[in-house]
PDB file of N, CA and C in Angstrom:
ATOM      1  N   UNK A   1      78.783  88.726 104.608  1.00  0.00           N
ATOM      2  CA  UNK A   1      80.079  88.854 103.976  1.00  0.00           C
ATOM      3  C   UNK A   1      80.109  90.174 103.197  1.00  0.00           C
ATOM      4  N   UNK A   2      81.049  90.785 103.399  1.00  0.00           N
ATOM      5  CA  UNK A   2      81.608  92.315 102.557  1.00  0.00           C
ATOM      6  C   UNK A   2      82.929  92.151 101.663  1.00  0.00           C
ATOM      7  N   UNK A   3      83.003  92.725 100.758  1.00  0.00           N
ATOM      8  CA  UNK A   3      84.375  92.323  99.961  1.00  0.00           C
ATOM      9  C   UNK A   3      84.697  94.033  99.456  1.00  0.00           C
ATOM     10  N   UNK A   4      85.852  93.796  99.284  1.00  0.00           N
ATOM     11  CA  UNK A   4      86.539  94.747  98.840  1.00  0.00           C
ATOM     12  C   UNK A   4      87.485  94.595  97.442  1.00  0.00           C
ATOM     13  N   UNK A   5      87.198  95.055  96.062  1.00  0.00           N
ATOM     14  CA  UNK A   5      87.885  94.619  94.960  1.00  0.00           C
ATOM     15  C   UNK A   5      88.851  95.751  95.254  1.00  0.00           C
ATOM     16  N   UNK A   6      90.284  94.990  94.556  1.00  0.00           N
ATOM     17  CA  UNK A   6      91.319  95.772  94.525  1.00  0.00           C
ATOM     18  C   UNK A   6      91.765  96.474  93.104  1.00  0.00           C
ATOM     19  N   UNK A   7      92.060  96.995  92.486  1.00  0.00           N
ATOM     20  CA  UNK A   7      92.427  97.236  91.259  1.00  0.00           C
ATOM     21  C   UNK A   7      93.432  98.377  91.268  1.00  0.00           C
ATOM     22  N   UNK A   8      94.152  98.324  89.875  1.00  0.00           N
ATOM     23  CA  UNK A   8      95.412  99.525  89.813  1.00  0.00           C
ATOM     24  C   UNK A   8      94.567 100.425  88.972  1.00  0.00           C
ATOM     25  N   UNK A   9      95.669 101.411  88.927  1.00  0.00           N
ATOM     26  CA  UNK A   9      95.126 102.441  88.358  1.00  0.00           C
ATOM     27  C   UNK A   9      94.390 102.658  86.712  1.00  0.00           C
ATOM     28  N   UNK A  10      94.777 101.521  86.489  1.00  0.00           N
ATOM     29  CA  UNK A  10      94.206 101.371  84.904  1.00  0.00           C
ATOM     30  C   UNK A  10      92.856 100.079  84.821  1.00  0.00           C
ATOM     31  N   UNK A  11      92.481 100.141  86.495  1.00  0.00           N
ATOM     32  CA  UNK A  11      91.357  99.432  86.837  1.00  0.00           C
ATOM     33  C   UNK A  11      91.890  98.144  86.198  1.00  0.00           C
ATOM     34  N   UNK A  12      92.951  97.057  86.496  1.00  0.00           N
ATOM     35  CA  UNK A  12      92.731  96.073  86.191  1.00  0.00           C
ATOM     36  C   UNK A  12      93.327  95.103  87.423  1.00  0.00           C
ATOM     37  N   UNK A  13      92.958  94.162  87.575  1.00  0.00           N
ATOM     38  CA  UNK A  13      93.124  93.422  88.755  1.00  0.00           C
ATOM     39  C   UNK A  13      94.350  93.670  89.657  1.00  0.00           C
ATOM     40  N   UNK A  14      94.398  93.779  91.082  1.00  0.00           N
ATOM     41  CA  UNK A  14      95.775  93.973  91.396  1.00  0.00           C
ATOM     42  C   UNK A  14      95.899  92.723  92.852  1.00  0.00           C
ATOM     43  N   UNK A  15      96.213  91.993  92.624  1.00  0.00           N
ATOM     44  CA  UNK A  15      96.340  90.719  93.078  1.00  0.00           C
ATOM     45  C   UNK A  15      97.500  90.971  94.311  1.00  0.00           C
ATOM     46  N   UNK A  16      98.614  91.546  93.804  1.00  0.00           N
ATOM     47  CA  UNK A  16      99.694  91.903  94.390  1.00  0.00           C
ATOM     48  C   UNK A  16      99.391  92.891  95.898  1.00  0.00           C
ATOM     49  N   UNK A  17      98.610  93.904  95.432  1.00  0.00           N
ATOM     50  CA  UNK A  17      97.886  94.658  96.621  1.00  0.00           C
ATOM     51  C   UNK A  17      97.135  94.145  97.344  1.00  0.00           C
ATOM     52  N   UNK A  18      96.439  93.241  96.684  1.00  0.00           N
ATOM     53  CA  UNK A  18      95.462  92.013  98.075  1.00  0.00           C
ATOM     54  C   UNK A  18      96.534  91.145  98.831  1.00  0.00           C
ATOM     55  N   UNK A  19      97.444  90.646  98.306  1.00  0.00           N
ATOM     56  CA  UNK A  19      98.137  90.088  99.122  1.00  0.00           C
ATOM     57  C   UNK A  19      98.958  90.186 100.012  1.00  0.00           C
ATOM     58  N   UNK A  20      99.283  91.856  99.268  1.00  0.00           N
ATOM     59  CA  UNK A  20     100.121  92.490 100.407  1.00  0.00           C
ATOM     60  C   UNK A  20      99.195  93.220 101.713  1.00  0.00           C
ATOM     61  N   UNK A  21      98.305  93.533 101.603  1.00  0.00           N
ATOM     62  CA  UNK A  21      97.014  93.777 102.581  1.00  0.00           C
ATOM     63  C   UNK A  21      96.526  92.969 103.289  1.00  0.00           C
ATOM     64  N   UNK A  22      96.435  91.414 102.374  1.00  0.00           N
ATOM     65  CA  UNK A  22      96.233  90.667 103.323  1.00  0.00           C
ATOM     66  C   UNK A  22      97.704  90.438 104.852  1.00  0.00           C
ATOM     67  N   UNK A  23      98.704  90.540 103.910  1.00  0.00           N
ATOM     68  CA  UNK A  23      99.349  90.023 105.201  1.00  0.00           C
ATOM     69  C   UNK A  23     100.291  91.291 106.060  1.00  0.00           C
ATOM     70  N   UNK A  24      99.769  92.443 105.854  1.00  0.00           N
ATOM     71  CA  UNK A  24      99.778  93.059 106.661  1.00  0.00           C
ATOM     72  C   UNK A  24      98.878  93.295 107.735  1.00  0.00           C
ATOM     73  N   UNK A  25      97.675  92.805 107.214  1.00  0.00           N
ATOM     74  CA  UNK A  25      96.148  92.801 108.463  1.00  0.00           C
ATOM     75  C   UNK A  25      96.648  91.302 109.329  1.00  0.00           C
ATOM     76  N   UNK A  26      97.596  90.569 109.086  1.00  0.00           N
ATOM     77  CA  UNK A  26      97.543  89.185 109.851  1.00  0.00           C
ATOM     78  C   UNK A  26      98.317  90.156 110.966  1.00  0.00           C
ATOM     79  N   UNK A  27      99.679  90.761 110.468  1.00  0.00           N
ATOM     80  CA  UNK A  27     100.125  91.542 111.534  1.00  0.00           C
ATOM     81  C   UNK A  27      99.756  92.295 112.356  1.00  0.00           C
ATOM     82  N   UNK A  28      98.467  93.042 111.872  1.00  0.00           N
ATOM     83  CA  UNK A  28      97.334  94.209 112.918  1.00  0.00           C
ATOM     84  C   UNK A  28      96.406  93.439 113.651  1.00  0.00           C
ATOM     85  N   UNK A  29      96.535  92.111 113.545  1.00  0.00           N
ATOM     86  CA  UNK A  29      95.726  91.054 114.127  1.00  0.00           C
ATOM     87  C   UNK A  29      93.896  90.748 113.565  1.00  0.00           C
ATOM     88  N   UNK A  30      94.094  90.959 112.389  1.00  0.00           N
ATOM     89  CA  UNK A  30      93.374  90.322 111.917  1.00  0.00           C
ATOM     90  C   UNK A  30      93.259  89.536 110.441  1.00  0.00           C
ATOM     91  N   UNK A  31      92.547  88.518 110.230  1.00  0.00           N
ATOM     92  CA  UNK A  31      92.208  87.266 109.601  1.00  0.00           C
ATOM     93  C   UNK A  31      91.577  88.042 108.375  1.00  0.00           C
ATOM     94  N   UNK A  32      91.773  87.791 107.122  1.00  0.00           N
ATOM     95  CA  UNK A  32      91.472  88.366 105.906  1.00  0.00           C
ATOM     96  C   UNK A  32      91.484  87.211 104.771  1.00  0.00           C
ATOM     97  N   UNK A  33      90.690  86.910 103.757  1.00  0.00           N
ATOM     98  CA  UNK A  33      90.506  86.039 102.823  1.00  0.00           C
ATOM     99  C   UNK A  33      90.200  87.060 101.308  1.00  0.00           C
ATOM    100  N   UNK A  34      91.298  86.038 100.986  1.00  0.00           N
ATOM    101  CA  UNK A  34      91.525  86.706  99.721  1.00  0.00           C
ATOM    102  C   UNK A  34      90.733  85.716  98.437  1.00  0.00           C
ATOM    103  N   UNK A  35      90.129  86.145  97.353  1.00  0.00           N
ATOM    104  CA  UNK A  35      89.387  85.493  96.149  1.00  0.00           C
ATOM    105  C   UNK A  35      89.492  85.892  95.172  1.00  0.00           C
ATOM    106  N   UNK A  36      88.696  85.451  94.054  1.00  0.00           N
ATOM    107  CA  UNK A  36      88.379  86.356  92.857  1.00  0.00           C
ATOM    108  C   UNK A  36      89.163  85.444  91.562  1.00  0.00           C
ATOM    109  N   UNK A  37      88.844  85.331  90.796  1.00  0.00           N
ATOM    110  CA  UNK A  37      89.649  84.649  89.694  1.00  0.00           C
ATOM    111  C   UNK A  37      90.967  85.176  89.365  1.00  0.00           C
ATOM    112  N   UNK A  38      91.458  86.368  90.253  1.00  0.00           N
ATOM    113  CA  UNK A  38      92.418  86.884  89.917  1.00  0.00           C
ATOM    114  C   UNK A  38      93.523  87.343  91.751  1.00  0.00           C
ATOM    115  N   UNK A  39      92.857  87.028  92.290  1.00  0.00           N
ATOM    116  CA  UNK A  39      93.141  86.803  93.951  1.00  0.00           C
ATOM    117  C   UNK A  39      93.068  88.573  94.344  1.00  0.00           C
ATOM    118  N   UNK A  40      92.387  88.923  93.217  1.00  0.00           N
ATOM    119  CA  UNK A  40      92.230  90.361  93.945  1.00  0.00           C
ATOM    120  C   UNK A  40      91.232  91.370  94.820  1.00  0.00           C
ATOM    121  N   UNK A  41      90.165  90.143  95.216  1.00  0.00           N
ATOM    122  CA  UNK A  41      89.214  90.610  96.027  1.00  0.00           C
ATOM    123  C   UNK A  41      89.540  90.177  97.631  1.00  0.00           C
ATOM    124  N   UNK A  42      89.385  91.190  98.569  1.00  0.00           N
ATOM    125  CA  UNK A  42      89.501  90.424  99.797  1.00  0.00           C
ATOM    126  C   UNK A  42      88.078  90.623 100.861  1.00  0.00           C
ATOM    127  N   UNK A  43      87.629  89.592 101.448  1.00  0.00           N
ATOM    128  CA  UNK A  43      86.737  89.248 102.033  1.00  0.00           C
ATOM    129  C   UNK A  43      86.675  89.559 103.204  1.00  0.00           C
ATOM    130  N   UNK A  44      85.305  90.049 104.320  1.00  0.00           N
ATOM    131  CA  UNK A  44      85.235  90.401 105.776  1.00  0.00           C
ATOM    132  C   UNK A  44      84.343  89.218 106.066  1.00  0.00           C
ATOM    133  N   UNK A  45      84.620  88.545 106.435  1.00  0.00           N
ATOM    134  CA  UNK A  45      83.701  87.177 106.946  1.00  0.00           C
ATOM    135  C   UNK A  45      83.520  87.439 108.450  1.00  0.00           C
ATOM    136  N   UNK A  46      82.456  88.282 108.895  1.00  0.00           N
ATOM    137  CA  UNK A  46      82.385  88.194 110.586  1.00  0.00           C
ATOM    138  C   UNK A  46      81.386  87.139 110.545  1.00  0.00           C
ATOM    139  N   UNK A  47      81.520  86.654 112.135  1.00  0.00           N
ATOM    140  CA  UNK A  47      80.496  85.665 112.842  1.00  0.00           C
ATOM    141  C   UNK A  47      78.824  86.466 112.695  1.00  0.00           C
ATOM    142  N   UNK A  48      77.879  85.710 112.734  1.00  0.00           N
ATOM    143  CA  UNK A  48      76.710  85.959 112.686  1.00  0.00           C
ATOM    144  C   UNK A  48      76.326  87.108 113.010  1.00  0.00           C
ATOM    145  N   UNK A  49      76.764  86.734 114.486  1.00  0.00           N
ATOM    146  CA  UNK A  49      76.180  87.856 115.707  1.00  0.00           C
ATOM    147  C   UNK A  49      77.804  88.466 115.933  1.00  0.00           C
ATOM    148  N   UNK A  50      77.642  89.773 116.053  1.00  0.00           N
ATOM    149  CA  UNK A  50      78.805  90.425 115.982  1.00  0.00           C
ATOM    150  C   UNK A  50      78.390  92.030 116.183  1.00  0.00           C
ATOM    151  N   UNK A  51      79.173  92.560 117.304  1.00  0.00           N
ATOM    152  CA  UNK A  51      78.913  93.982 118.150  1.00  0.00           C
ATOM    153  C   UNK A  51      79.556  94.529 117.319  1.00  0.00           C
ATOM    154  N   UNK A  52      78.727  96.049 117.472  1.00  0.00           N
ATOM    155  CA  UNK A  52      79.732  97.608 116.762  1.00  0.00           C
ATOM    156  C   UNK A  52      81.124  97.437 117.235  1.00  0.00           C
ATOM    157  N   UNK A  53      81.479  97.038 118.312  1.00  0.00           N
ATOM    158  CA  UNK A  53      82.504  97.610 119.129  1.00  0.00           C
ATOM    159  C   UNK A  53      83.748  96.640 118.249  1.00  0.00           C
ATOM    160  N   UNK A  54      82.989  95.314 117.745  1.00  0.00           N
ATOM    161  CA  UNK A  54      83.758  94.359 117.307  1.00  0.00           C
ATOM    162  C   UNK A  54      84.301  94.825 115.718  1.00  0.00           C
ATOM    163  N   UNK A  55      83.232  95.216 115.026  1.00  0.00           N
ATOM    164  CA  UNK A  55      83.201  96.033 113.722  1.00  0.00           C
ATOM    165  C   UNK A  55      84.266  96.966 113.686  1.00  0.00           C
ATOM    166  N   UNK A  56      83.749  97.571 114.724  1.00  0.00           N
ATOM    167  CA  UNK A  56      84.953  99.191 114.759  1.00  0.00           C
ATOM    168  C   UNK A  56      86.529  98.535 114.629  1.00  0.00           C
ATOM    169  N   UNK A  57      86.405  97.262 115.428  1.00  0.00           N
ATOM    170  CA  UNK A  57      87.561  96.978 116.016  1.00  0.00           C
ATOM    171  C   UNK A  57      88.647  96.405 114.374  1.00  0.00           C
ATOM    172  N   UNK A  58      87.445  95.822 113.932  1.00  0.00           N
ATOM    173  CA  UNK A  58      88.069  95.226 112.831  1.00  0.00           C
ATOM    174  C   UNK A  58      88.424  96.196 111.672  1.00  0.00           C
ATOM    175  N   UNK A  59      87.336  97.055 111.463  1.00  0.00           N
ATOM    176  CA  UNK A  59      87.819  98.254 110.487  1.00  0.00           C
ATOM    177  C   UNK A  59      88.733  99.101 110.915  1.00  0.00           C
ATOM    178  N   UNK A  60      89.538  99.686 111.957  1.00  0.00           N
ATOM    179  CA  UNK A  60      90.616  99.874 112.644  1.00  0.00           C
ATOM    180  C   UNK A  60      91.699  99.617 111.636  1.00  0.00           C
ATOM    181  N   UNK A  61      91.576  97.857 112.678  1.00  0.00           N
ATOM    182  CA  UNK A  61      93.262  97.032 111.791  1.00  0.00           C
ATOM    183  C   UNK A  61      92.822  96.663 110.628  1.00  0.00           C
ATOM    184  N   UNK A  62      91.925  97.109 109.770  1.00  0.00           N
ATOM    185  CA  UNK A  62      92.358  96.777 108.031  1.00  0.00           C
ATOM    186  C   UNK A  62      92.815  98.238 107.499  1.00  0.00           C
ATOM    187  N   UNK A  63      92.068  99.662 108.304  1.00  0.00           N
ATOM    188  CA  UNK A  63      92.638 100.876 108.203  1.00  0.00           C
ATOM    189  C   UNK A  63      94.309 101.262 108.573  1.00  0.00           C
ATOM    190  N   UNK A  64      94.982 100.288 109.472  1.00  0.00           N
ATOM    191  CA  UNK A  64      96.100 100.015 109.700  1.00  0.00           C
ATOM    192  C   UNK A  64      96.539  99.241 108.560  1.00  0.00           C
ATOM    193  N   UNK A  65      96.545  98.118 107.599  1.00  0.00           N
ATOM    194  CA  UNK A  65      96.595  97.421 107.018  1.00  0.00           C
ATOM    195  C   UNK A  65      97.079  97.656 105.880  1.00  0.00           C
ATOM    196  N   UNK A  66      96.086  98.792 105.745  1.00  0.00           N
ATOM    197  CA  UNK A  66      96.265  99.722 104.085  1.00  0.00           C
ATOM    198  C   UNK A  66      97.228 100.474 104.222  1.00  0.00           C
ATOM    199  N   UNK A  67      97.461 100.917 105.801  1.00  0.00           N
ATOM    200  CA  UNK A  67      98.563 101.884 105.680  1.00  0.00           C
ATOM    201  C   UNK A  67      99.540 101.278 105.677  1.00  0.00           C
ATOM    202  N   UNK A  68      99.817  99.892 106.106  1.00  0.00           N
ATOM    203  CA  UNK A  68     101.172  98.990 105.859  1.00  0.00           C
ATOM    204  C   UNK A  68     101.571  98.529 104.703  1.00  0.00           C
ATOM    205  N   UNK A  69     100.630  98.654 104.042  1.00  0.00           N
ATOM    206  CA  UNK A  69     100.713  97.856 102.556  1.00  0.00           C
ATOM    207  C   UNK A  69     101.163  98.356 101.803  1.00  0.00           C
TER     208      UNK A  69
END
């Protein structure tokens, strides 16, 4: 598992940006989990066994994601 904290510019939780990231990655076709006591961390949960090609694939549409958000 890899996570990514979100925060604004005055470094304090930004909950709003995880959520909007998250559901722009549902649209780039991929699955994103959001946490954190403040819902501002979001999570890469791949399967065990899992190819570069699959990696690439996924860092792609969250690089799409950010740009939707």
């Amino acid at each position: 598992m890899v996570a990514a904290q979100l925060v604004d510019a005055d470094g304090c939780p930004d909950s709003a940006a995880a959520r909007a990231i998250q559901v722009a990655a549902v649209d780039e076709g991929l699955l994103l989990l959001t946490c954190g006591a403040f819902g501002h961390v979001i999570r890469f949960i791949p399967p065990l066994i899992v190819g570069k090609e699959h990696i690439d694939e996924g860092v792609e549409k969250f690089a799409g994601a950010l740009a939707r958000a």
